[in-house]
N, C-alpha and C. Protein backbone atom coordinates (compact mmCIF):
# COMPACT_ATOMS: atom_id res chain seq x y z
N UNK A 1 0.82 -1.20 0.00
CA UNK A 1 0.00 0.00 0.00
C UNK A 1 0.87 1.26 0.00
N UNK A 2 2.20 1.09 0.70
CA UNK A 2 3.28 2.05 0.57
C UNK A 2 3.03 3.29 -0.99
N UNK A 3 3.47 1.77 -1.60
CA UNK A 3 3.46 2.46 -2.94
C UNK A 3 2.33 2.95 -3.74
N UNK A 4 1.45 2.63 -3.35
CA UNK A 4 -0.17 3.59 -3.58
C UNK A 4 0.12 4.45 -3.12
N UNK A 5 0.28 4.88 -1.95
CA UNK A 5 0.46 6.13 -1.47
C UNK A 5 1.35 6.95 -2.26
N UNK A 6 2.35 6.56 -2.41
CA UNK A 6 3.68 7.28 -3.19
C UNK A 6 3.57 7.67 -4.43
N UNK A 7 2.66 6.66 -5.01
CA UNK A 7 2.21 7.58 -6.68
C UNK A 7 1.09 8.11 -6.33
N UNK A 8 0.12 8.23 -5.77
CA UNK A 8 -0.67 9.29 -5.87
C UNK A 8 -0.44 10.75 -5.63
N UNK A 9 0.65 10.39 -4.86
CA UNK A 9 0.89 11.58 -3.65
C UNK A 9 1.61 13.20 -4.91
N UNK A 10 1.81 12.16 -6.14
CA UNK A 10 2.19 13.32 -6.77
C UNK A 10 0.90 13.98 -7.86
N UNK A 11 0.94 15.31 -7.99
CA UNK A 11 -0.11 15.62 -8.41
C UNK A 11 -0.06 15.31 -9.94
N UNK A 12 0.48 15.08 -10.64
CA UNK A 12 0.65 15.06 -12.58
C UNK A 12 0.16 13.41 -12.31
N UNK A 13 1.16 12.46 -11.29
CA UNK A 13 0.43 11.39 -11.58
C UNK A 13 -1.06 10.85 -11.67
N UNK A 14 -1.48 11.60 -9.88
CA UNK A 14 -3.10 11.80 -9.76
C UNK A 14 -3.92 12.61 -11.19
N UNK A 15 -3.19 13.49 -12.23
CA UNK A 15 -3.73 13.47 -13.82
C UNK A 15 -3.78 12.74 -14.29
N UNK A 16 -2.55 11.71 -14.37
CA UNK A 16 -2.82 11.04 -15.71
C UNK A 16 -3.46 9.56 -15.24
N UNK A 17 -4.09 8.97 -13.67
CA UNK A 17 -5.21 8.47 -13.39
C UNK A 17 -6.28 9.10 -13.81
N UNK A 18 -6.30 10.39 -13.55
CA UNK A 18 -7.92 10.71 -14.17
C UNK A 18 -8.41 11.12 -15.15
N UNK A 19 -7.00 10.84 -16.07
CA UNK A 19 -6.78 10.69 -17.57
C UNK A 19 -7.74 9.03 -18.05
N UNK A 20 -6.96 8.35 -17.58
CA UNK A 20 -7.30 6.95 -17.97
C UNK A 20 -8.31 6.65 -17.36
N UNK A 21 -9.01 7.01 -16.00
CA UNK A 21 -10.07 6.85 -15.70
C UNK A 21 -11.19 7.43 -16.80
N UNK A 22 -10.95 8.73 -17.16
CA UNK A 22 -11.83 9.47 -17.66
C UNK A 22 -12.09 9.14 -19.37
N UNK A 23 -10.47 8.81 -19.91
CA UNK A 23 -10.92 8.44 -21.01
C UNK A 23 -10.40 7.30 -21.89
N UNK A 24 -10.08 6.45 -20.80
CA UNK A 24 -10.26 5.11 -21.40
C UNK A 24 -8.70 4.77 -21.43
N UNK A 25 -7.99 3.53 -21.75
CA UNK A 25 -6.56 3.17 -22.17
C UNK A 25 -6.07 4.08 -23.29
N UNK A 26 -4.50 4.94 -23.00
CA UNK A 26 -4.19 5.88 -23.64
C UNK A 26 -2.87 5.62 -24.21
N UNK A 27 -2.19 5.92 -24.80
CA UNK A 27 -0.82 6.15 -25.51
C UNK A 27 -0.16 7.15 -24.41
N UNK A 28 1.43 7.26 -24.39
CA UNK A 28 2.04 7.97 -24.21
C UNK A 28 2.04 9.25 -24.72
N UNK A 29 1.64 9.67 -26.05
CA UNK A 29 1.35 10.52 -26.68
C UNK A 29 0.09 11.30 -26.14
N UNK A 30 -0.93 10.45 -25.74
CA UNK A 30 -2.33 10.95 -25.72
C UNK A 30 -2.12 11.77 -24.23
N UNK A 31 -1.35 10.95 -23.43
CA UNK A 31 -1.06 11.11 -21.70
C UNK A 31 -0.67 12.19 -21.69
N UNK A 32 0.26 12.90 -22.46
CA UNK A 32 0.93 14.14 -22.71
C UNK A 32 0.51 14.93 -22.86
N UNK A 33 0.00 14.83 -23.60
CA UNK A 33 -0.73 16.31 -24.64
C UNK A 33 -1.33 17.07 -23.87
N UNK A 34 -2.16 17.14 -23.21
CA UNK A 34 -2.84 17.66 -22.07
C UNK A 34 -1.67 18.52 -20.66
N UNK A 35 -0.75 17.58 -20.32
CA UNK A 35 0.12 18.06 -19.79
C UNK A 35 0.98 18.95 -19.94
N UNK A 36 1.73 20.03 -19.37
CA UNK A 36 3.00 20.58 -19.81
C UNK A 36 4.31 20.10 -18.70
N UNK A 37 4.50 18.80 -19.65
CA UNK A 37 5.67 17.95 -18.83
C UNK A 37 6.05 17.21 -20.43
N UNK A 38 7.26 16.83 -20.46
CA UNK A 38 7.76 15.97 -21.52
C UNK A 38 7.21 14.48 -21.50
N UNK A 39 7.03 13.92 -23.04
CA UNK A 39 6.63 12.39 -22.68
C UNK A 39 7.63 11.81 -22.44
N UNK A 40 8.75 11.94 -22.09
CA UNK A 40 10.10 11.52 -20.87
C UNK A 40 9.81 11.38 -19.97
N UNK A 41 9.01 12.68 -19.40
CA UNK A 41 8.77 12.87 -17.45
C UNK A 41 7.40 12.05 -17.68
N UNK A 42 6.65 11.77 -18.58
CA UNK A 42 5.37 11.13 -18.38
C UNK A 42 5.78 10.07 -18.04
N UNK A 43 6.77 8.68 -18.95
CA UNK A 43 7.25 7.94 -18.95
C UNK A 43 7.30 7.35 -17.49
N UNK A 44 8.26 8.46 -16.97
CA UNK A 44 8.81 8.27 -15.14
C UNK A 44 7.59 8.23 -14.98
N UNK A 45 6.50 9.09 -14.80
CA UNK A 45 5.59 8.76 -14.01
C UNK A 45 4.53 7.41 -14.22
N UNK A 46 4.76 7.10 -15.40
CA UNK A 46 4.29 5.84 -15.62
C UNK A 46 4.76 4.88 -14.84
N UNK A 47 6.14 4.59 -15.14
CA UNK A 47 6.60 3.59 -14.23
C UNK A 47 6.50 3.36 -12.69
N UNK A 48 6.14 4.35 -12.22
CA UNK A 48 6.21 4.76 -10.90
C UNK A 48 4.70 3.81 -10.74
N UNK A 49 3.35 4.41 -11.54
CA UNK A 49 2.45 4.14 -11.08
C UNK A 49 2.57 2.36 -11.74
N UNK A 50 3.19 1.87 -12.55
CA UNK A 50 2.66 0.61 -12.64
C UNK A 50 3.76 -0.42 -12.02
N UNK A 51 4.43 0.06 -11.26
CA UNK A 51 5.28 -0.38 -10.27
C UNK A 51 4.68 -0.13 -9.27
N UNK A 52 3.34 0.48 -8.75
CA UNK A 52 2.40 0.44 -7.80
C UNK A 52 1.19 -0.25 -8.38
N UNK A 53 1.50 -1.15 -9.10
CA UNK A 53 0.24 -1.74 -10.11
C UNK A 53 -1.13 -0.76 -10.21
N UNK A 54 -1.13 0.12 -10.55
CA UNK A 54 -2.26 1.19 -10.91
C UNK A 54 -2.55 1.16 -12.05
N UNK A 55 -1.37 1.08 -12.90
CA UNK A 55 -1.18 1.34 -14.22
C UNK A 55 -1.14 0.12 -14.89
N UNK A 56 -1.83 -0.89 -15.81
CA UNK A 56 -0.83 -1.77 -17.04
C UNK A 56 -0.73 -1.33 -17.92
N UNK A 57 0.24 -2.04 -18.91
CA UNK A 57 0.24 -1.55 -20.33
C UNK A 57 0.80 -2.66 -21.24
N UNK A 58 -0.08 -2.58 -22.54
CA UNK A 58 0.50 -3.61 -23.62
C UNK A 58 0.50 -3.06 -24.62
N UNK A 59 1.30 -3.46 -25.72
CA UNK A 59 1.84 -2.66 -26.76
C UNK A 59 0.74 -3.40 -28.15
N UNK A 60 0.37 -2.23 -28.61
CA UNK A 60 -0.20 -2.07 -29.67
C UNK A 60 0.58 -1.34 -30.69
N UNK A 61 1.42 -2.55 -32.12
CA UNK A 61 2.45 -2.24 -32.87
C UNK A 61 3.55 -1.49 -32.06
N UNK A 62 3.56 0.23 -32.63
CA UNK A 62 4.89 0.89 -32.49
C UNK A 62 4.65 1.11 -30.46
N UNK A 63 2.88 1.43 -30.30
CA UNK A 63 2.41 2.10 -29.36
C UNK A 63 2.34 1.10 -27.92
N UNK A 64 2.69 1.80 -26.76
CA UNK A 64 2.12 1.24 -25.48
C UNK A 64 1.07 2.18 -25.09
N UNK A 65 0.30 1.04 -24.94
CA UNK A 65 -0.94 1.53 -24.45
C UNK A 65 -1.21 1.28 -22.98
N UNK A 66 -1.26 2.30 -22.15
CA UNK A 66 -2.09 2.09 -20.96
C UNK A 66 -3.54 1.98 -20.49
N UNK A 67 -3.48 1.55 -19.49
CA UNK A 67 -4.98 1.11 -18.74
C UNK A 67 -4.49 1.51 -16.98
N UNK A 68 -5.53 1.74 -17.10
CA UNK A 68 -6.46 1.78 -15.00
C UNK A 68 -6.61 0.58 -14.63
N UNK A 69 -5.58 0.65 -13.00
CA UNK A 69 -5.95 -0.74 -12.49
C UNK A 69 -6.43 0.17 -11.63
N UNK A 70 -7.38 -0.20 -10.80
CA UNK A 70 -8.54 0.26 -10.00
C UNK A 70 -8.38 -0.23 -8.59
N UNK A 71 -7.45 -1.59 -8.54
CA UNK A 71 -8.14 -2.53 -7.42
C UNK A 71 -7.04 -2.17 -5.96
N UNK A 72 -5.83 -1.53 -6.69
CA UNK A 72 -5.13 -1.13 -5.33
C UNK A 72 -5.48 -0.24 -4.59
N UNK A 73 -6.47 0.65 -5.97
CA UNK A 73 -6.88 1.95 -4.40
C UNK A 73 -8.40 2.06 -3.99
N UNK A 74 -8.87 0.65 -4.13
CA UNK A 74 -9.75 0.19 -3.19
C UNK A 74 -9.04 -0.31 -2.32
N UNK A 75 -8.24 -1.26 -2.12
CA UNK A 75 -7.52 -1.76 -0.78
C UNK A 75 -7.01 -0.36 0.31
N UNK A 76 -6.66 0.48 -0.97
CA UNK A 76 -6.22 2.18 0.19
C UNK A 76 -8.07 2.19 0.84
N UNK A 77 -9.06 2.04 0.03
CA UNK A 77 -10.07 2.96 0.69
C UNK A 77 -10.71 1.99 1.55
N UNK A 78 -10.83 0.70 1.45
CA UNK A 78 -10.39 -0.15 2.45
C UNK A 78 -10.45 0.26 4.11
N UNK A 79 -8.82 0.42 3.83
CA UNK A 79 -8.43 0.95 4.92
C UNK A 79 -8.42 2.51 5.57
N UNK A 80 -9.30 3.31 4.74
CA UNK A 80 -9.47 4.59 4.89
C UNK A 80 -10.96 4.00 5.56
N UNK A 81 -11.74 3.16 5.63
CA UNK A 81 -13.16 3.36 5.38
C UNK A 81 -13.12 3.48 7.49
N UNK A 82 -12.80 2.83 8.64
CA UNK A 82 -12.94 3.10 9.35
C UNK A 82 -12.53 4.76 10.40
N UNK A 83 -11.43 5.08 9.26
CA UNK A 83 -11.09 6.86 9.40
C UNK A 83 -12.51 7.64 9.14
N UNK A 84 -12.63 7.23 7.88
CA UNK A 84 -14.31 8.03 7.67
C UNK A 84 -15.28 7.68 8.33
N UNK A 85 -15.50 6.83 8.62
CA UNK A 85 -16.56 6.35 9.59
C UNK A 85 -16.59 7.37 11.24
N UNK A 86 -15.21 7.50 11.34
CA UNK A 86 -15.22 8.31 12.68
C UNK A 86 -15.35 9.78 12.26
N UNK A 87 -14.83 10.21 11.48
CA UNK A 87 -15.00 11.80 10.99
C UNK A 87 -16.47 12.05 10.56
N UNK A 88 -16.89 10.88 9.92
CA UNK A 88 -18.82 11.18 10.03
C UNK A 88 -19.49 11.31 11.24
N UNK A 89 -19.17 10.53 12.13
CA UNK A 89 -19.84 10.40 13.28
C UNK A 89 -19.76 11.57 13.97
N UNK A 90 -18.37 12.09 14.09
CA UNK A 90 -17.78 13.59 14.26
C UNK A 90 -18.58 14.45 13.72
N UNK A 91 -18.81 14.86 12.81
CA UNK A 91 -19.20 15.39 11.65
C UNK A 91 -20.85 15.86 12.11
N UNK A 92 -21.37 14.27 12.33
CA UNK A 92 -23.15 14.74 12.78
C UNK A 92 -22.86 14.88 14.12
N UNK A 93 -22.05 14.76 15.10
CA UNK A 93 -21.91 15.32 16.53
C UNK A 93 -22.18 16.74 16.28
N UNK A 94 -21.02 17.34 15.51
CA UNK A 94 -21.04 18.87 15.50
C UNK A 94 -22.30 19.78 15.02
N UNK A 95 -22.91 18.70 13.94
CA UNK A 95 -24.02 19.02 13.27
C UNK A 95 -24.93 19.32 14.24
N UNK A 96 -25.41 18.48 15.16
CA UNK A 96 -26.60 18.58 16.07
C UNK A 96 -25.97 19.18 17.18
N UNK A 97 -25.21 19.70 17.38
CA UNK A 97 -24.58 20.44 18.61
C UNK A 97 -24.83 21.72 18.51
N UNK A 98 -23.95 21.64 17.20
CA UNK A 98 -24.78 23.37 16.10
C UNK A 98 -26.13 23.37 15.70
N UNK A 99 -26.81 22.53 15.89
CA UNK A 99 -28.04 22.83 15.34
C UNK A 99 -29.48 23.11 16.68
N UNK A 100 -28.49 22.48 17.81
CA UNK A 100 -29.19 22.38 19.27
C UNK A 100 -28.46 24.12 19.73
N UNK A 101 -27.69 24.49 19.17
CA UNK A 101 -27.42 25.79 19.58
C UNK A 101 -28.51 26.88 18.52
N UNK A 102 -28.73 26.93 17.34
CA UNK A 102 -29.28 27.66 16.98
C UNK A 102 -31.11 27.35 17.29
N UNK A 103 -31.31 26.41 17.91
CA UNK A 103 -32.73 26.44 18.60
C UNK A 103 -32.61 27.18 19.69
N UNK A 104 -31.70 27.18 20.71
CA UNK A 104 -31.57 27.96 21.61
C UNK A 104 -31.74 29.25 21.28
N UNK A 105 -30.49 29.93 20.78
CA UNK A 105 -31.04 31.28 20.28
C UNK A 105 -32.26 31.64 19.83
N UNK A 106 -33.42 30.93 18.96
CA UNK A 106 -34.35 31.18 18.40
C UNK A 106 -35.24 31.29 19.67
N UNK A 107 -35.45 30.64 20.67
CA UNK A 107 -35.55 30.53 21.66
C UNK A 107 -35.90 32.29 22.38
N UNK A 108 -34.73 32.32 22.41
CA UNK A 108 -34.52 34.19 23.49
C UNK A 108 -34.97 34.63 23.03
């Protein structure tokens, strides 16, 4: 999970997930274009993410094509899901605390 963390954590990579999320298995070329980074530095960031298995890729002729692996950062949310669970609970504490205060005032 280390390494989930470590490629997301950069912001161009968290693009070019919501590149491939958004529009499907892409080229190196396609990953770019959108960016202002070289398809060199895309490259690095490729490897990064499919060395965190996020990313695969198989070559179509000259082209590698990437894809979205999905399933490691469910295992992150996974383990995020009992964090959220307490920040909700938090969350409607404050809600009805604040909301038991503005009856009061209405109140006076």
């Amino acid at each position: 999970m280390i390494d989930v963390f470590h490629a997301v954590a950069d912001p161009t990579r968290r693009l070019i997930l919501s590149s491939l999320r958004e529009r499907g298995p892409l080229s190196v070329t396609a990953l770019s274009a959108p960016l202002p980074i070289s398809r060199q530095a895309v490259t690095k960031h490729l490897d990064i993410l499919e060395a965190a298995r996020l990313v695969g890729r198989a070559t179509r002729g000259r082209e590698r094509i990437h894809h979205l692996h999905s399933e490691p950062l469910r295992a992150v949310e996974d383990w995020l899901a009992p964090y959220r669970a307490a920040w909700d609970g938090r969350l409607a504490g404050l809600r009805t605390h604040l909301d038991e205060g503005e009856d009061e005032r209405a109140d006076d």
